[in-house]
Protein backbone atom coordinates (compact mmCIF):
# COMPACT_ATOMS: atom_id res chain seq x y z
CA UNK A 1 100.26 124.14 87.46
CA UNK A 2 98.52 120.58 88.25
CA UNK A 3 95.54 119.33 86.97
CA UNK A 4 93.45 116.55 88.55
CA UNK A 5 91.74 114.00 86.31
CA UNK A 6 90.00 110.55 86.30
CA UNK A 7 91.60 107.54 85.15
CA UNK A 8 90.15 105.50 82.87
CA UNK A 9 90.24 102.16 83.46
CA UNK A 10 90.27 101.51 79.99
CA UNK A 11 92.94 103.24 79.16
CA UNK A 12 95.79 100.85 79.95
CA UNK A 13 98.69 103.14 79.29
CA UNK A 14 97.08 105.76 82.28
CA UNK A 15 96.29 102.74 83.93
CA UNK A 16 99.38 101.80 83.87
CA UNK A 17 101.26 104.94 85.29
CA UNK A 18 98.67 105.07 87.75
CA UNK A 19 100.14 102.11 89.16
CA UNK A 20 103.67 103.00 88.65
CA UNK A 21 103.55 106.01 90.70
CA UNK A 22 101.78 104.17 93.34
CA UNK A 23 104.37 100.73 93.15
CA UNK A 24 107.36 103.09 93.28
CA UNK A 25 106.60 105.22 95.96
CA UNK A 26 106.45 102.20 97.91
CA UNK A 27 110.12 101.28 97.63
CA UNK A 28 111.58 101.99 100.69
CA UNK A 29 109.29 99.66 102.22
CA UNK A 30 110.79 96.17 103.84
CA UNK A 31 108.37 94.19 101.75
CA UNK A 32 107.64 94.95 98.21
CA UNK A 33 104.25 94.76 99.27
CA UNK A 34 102.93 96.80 96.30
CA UNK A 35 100.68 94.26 93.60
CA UNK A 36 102.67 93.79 90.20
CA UNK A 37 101.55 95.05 87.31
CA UNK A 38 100.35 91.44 86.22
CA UNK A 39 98.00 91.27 88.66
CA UNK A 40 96.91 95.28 89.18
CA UNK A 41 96.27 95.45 85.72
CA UNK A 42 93.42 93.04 85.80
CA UNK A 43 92.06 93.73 89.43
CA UNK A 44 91.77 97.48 89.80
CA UNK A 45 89.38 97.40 86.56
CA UNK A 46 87.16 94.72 87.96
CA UNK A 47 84.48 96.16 90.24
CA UNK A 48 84.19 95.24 93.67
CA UNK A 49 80.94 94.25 94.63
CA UNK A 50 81.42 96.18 98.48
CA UNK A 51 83.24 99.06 97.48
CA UNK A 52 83.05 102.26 94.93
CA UNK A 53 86.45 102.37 94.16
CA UNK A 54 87.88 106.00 92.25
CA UNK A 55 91.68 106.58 90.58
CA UNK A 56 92.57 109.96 89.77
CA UNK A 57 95.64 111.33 89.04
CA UNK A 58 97.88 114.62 89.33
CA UNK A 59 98.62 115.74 86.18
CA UNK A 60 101.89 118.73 84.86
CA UNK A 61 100.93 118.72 81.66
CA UNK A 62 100.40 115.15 80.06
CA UNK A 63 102.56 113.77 82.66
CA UNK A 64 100.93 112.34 85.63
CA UNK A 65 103.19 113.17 88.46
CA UNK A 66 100.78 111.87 91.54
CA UNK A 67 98.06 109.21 91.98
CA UNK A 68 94.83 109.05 94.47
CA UNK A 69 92.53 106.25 95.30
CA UNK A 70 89.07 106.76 96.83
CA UNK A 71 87.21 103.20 97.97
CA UNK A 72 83.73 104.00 99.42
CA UNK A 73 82.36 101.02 101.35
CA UNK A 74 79.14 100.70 99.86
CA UNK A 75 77.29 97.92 102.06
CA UNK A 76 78.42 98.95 105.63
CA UNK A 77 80.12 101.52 107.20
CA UNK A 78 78.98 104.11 105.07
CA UNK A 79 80.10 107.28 106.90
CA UNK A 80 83.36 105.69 106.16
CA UNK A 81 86.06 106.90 102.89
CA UNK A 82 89.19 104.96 102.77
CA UNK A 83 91.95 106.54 100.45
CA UNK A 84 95.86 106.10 99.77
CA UNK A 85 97.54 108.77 97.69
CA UNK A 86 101.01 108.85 96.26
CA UNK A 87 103.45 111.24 94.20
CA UNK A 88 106.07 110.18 91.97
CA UNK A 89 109.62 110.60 93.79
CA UNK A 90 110.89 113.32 91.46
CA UNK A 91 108.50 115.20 92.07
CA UNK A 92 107.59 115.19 95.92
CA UNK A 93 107.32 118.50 97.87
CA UNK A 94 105.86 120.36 95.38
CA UNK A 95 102.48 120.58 97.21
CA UNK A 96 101.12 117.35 95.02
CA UNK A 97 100.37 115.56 98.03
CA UNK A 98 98.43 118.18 99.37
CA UNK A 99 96.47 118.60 95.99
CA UNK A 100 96.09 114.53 95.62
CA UNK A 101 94.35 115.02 99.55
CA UNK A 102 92.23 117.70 99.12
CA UNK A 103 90.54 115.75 95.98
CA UNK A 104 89.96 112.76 98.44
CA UNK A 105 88.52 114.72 100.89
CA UNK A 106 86.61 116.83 98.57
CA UNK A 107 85.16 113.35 96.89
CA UNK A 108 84.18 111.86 100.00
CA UNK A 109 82.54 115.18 101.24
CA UNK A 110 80.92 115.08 98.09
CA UNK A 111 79.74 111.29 98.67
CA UNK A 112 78.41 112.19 102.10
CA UNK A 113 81.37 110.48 104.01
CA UNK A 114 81.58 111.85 107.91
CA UNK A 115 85.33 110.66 107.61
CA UNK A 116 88.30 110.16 105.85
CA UNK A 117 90.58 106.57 106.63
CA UNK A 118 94.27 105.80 105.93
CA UNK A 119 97.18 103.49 106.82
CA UNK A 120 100.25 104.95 106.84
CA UNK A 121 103.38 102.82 107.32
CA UNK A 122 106.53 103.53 109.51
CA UNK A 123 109.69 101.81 110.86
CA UNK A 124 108.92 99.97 114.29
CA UNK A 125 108.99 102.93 117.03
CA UNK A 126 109.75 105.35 114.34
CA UNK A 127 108.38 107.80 112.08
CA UNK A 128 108.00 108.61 108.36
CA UNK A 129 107.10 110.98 105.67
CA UNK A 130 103.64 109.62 105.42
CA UNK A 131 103.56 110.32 109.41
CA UNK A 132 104.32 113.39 109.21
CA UNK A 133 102.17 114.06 106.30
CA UNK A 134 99.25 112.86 107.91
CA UNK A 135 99.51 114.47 111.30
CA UNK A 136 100.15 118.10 109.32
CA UNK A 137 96.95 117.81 107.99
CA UNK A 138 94.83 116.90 110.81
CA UNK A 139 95.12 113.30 111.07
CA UNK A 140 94.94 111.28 114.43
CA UNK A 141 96.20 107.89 114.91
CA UNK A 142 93.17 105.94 115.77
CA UNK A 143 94.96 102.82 115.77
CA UNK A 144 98.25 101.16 115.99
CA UNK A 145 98.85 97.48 114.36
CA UNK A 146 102.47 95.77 113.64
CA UNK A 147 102.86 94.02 110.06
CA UNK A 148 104.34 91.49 110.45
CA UNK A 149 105.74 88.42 107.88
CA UNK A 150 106.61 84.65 108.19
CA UNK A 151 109.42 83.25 106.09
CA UNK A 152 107.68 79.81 105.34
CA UNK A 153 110.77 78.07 104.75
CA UNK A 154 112.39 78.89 107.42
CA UNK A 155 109.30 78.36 109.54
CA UNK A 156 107.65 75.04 108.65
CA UNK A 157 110.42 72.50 110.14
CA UNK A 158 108.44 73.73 113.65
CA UNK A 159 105.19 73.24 112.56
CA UNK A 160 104.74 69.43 113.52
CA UNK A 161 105.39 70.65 117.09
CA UNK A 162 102.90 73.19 117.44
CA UNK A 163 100.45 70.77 115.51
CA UNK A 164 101.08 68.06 118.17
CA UNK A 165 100.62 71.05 120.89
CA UNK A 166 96.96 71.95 118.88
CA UNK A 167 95.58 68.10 118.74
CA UNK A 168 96.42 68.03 122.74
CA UNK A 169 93.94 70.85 123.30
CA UNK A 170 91.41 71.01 120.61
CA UNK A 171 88.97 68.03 122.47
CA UNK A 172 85.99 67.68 120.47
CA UNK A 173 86.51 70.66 117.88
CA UNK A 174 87.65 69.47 114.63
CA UNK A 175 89.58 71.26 111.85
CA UNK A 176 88.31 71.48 108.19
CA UNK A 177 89.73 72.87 105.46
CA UNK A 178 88.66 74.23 101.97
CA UNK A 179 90.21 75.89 98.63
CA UNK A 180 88.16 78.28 97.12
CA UNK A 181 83.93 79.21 97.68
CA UNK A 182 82.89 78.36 100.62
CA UNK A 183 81.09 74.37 100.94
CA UNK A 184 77.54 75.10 101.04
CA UNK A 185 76.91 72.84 104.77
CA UNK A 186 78.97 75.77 106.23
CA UNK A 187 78.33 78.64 104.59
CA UNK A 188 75.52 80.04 107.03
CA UNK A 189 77.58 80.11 109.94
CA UNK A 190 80.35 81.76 107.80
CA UNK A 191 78.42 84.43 107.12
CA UNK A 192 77.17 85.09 110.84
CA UNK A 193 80.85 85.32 112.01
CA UNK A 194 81.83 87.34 109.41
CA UNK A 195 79.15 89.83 110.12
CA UNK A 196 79.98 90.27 113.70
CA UNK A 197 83.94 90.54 113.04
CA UNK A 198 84.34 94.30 113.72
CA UNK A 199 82.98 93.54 117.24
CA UNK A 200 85.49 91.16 118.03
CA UNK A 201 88.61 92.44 117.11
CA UNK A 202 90.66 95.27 118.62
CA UNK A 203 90.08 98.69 116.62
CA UNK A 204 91.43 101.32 119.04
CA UNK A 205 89.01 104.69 118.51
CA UNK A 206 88.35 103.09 114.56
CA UNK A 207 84.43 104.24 113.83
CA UNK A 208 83.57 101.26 112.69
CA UNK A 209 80.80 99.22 112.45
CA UNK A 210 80.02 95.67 112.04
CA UNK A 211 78.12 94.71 108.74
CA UNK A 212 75.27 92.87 107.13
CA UNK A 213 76.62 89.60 105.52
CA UNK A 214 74.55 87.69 103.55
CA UNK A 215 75.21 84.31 101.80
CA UNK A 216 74.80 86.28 98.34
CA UNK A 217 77.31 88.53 99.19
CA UNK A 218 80.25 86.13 100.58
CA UNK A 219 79.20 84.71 96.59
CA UNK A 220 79.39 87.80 94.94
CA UNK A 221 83.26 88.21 97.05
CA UNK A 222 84.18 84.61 95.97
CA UNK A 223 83.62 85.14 92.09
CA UNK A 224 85.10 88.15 92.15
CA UNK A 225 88.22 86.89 94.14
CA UNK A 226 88.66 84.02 91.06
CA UNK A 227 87.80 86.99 88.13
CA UNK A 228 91.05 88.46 89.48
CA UNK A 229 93.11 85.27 89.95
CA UNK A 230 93.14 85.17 93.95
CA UNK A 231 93.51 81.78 95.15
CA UNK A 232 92.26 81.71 99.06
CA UNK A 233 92.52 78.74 101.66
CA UNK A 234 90.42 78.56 104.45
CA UNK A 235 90.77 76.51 107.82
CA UNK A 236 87.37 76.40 110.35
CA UNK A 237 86.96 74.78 113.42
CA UNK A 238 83.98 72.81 113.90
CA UNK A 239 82.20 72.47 117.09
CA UNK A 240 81.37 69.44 118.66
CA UNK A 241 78.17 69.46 117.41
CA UNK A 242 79.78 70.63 113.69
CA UNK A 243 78.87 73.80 114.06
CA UNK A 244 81.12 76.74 112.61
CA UNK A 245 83.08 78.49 115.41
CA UNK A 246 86.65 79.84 113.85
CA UNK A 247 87.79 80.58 110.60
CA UNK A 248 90.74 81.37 109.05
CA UNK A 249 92.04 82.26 105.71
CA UNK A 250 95.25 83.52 103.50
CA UNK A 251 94.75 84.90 100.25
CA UNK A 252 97.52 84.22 97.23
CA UNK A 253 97.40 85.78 93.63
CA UNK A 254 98.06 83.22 90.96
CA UNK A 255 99.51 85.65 88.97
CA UNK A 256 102.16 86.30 91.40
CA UNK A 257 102.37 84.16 94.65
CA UNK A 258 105.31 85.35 95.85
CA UNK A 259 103.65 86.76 98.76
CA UNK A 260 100.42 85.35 100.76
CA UNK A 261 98.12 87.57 102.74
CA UNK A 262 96.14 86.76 106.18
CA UNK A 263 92.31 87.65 105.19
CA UNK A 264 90.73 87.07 108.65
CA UNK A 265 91.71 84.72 111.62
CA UNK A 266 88.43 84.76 114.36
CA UNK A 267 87.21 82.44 116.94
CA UNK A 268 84.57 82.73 118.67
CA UNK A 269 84.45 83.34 122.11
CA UNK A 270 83.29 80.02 124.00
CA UNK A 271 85.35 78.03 121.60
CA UNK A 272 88.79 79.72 122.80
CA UNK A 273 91.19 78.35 124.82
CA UNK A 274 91.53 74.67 122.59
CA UNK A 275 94.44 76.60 120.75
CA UNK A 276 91.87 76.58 117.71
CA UNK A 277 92.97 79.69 115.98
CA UNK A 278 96.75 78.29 115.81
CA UNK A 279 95.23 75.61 114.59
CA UNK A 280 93.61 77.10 111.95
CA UNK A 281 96.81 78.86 110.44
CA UNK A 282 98.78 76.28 110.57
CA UNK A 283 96.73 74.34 108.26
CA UNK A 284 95.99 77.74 105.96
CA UNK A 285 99.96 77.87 105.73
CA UNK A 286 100.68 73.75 105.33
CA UNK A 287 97.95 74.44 102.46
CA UNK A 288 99.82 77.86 100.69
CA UNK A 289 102.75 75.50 100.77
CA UNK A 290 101.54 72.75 98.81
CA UNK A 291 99.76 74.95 96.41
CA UNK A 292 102.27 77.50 96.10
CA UNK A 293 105.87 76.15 97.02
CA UNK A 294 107.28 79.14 95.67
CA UNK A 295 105.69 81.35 98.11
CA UNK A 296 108.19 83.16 100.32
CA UNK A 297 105.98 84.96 102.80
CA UNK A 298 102.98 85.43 104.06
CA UNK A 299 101.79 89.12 105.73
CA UNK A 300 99.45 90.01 108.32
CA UNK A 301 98.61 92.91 110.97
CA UNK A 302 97.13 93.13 114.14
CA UNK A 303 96.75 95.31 116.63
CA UNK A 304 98.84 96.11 119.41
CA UNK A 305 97.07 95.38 121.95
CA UNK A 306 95.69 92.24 120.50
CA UNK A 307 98.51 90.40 122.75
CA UNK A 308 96.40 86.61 121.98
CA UNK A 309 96.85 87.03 118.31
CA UNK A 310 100.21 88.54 119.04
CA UNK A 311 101.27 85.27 120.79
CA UNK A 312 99.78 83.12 117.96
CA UNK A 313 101.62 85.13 115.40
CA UNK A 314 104.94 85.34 117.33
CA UNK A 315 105.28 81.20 117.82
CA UNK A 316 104.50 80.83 114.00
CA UNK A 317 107.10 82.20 113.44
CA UNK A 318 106.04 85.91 112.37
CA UNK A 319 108.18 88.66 112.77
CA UNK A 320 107.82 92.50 112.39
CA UNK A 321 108.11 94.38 109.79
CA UNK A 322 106.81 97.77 110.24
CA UNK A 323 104.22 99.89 112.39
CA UNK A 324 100.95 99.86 110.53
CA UNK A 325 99.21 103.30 111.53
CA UNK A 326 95.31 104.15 111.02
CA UNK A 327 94.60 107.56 111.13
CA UNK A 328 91.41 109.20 110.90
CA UNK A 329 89.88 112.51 110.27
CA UNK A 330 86.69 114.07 110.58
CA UNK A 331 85.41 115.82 107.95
């Protein structure tokens, strides 16, 4: 018999088998994408200023065998639950998953959530137990992205090239870059991009919505972002006239910077074609370097049928990794 229960935050020794069960059943994965304890430990306590985030676990006994995550967007999107749920590998088709996904469901129900969101991971054309989990119980794919990763070492001899290629076509648009909070000369236009971002990139038949971004909350995201020990670097192009018209940023933890991850990449639309948004990366991944020389990769994902970004990925020097699948259900 299982038995589903909170986790208390707290409670460092749940807290910590929370995230065991959810690092391990990540292992067959190309990437060991999953956060180490070093840095889970301090960011899944800290609140999020965006999101209500839940852990519960699966309990036989005293021994937690599975572990859920409910994160409701709290400023936008809010028919919207996102969840992830995992079971320990000894223990896997006993019917935990099924338990752990009936609690999410039954949480976001109870939270007034029209649907339920996940990303579920699979070998390029191929399939997975988390595919077939998903589609069993009435998930559709709504979306298809490839994660992809750049070896940085590997990569940056071919940078100087590409930068050449980028101050050939840029014109008038200049590049700035910035560690950290966002300079305050910029951060208006920052916050107008990132509020129409959802309109701008490929979501496939995603419900979502663009959101409300106000210079208070970009803040409130920055000083949480250094509470947890996430280093970001940002690129922006400038128009002619200095305005903000790209951005670009990767986001590092301090506590373990093996591993880099694109946050956005955007340009907007009658600043394309000056090869901005290469531009941009490049000088997000020339600054990861210096900060972080022991940084092997960095990760992104974009969709399929986002063939620019595709292009701008694949002469980087990104290669895949594995299908990234969104799948959605109505509840």
């Amino acid at each position: 018999m299982f038995e589903i229960r909170d986790i208390d935050l707290t409670d460092e020794p749940s807290l910590h088998r929370w995230w065991e069960i959810h690092h391990d059943a990540q292992s067959d994965r190309p990437l060991d994408f999953a956060a180490p304890w070093e840095v889970a430990r301090v960011a899944l306590p800290t609140p999020h200023p965006d999101f209500q985030v839940e852990l519960f676990g699966a309990y036989e006994g005293e021994e937690m065998v599975g572990a859920g995550l409910v994160n409701l967007p709290m400023s936008d999107n809010l028919q919207m639950s996102y969840f992830d749920v995992y079971v320990d590998w000894a223990a896997r088709r006993r019917g935990i998953g099924t338990l752990l996904l009936e609690e999410v469901e039954r949480r976001a129900r109870a939270a007034g959530r029209a649907r339920a969101l996940v990303e579920v991971f699979a070998p390029p054309g191929g399939t997975s137990a988390g595919t077939a989990f998903s589609e069993a119980r009435g998930y559709v794919v709504a979306n298809r992205e490839g994660a992809k990763a750049i070896d940085l070492a590997s990569a940056e001899p071919g940078w100087a090239a590409l930068e050449a290629e980028v101050e050939a076509a840029r014109g008038d648009h200049r590049i700035v870059t910035w560690a950290g909070a966002c300079p305050d000369q910029y951060v208006e236009d920052l916050v107008a991009m990132l509020g129409g971002f959802m309109a701008m990139v490929p979501l496939g038949d995603l419900e979502l919505e663009d959101g409300e971004w106000t210079v208070e909350r970009l803040r409130q995201s920055e000083s949480r972002a250094e509470r947890i020990g996430q280093s970001r670097f940002y690129a922006a192009a400038l128009s002619p006239e200095g305005r903000l018209v790209g951005v670009a940023d990767v986001r590092v933890s301090r506590q373990d910077p093996r591993i880099g991850y694109i946050g956005v990449t955007m340009v907007m639309p009658e600043a394309r074609g000056h090869r901005l948004g290469l531009g941009m990366k490049l000088a997000t991944h020339r600054a990861v370097r210096a900060a972080y020389p022991g940084c092997a990769a960095i990760v992104t994902s974009n969709a399929d049928v986002n063939t620019h970004m595709n292009a701008v990925n694949e002469v980087l020097g990104y290669r895949m990794l594995e299908q990234l699948l969104e799948c959605q259900k109505s509840l």
